[in-house]
C-alpha atoms as a PDB file:
ATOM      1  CA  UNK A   1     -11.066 -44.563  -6.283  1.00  0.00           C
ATOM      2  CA  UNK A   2     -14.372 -42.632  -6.394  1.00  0.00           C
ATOM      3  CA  UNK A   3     -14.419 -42.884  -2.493  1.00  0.00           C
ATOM      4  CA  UNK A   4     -11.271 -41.149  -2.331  1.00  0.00           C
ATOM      5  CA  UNK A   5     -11.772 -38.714  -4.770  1.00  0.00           C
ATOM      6  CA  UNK A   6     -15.615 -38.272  -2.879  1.00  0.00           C
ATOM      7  CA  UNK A   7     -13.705 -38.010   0.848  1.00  0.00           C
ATOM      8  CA  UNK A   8     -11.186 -35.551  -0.782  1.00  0.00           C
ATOM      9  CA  UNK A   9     -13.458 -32.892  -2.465  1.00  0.00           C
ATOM     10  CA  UNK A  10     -15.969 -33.138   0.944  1.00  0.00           C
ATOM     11  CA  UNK A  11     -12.596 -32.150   3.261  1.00  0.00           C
ATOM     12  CA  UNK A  12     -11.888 -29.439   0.931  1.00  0.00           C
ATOM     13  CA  UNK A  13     -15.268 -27.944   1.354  1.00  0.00           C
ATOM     14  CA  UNK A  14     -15.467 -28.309   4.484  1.00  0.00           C
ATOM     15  CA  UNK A  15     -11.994 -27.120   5.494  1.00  0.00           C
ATOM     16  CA  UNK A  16     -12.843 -24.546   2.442  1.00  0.00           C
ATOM     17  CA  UNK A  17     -15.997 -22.811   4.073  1.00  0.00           C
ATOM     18  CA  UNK A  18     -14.639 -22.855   7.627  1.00  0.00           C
ATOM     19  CA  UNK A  19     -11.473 -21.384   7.128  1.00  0.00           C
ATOM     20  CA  UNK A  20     -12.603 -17.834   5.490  1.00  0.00           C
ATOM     21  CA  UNK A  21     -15.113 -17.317   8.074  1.00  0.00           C
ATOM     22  CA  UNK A  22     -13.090 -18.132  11.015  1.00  0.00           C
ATOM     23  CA  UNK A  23     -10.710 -15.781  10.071  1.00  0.00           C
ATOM     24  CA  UNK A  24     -12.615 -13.050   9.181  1.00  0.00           C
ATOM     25  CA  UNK A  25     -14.523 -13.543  12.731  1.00  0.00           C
ATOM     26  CA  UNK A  26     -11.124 -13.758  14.753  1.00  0.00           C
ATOM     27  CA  UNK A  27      -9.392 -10.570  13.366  1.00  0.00           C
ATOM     28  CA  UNK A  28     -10.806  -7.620  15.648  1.00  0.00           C
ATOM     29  CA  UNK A  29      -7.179  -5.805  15.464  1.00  0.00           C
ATOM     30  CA  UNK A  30      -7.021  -2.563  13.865  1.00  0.00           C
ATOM     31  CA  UNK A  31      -6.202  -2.151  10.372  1.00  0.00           C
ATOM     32  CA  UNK A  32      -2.460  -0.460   9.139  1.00  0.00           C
ATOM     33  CA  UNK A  33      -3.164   3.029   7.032  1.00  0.00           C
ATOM     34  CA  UNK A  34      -0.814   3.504   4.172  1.00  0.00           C
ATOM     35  CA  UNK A  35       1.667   6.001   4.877  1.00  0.00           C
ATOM     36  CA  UNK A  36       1.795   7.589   1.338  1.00  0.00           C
ATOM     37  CA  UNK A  37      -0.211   9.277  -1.027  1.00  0.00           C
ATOM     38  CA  UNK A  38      -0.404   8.259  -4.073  1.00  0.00           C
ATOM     39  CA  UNK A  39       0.116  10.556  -6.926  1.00  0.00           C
ATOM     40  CA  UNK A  40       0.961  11.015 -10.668  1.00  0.00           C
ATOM     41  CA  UNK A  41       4.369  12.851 -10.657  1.00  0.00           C
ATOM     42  CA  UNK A  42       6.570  13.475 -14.094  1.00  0.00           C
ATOM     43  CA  UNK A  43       3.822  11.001 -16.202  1.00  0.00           C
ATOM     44  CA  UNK A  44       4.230   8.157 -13.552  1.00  0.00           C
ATOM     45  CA  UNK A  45       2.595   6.571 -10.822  1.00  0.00           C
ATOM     46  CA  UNK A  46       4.128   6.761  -7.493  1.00  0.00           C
ATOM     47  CA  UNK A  47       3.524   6.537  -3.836  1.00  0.00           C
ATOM     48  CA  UNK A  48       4.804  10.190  -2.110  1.00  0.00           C
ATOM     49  CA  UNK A  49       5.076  10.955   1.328  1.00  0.00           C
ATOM     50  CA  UNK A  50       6.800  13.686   3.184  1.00  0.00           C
ATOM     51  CA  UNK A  51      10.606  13.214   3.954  1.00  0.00           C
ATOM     52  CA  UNK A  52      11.184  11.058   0.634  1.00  0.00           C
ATOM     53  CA  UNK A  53      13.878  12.497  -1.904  1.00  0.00           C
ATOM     54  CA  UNK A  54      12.277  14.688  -4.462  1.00  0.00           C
ATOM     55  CA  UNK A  55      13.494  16.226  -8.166  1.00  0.00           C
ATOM     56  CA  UNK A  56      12.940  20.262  -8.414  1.00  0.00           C
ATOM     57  CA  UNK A  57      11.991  19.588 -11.989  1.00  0.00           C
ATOM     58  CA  UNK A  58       7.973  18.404 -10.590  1.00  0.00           C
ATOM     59  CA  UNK A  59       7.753  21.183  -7.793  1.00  0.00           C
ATOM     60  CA  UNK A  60       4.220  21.619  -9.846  1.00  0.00           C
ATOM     61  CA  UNK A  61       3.366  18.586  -9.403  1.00  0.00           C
ATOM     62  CA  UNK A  62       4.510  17.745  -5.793  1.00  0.00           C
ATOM     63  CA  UNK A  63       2.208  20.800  -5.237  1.00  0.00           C
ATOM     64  CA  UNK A  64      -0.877  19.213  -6.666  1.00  0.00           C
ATOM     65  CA  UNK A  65      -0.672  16.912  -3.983  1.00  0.00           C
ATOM     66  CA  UNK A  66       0.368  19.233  -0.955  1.00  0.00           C
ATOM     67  CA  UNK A  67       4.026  18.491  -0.783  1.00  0.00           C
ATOM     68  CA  UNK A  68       6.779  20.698  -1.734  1.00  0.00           C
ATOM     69  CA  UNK A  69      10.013  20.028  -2.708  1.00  0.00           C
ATOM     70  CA  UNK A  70      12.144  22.673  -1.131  1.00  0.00           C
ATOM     71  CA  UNK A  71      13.414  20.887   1.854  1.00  0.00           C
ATOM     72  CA  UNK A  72      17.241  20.593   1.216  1.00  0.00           C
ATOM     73  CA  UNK A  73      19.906  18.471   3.285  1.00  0.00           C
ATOM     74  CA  UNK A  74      23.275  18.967   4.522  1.00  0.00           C
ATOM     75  CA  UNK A  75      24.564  17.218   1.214  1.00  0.00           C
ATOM     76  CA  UNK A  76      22.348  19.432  -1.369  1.00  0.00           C
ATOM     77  CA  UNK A  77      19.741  16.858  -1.749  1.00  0.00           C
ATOM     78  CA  UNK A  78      15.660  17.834  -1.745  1.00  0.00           C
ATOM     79  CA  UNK A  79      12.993  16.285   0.623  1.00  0.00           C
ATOM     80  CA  UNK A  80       9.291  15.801   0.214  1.00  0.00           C
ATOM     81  CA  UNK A  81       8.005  18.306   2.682  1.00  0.00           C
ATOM     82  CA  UNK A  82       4.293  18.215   3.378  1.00  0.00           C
ATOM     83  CA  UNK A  83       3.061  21.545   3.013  1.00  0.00           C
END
């Protein structure tokens, strides 16, 4: 039993300390940016980004962050524009 337990906890170091550097090593492809911004709108936390739907009521604080909300639709409703 201690033989097992021994053989089990030295492949899980092993496999443990190879596989986090091997990774890290092999991944040479560009990173993705987050396409929002994010920003405390009405009291809440939220992730904003231009062309998202928007309430009038928080123009003030859409504007804090460099969007506006004054892009309307054909069916009356307001877009995030970035300003």
């Amino acid at each position: 039993m201690k033989k097992l337990l021994a053989a089990a906890a030295a492949a899980t170091l092993a496999f443990g300390a190879a596989t986090p550097s091997s990774v890290l090593a092999g991944n040479d492809a560009p990173q993705a940016q987050i396409a929002c911004k994010r920003a405390t709108i009405g009291g809440q936390s939220r992730c904003i980004a231009a062309g998202q739907f928007c309430a009038r009521a928080y123009e003030r604080d859409y504007n804090r962050y460099g969007y506006s909300c004054s892009n309307r639709d054909r069916n009356g409703r307001y877009h995030l524009r970035y300003r």
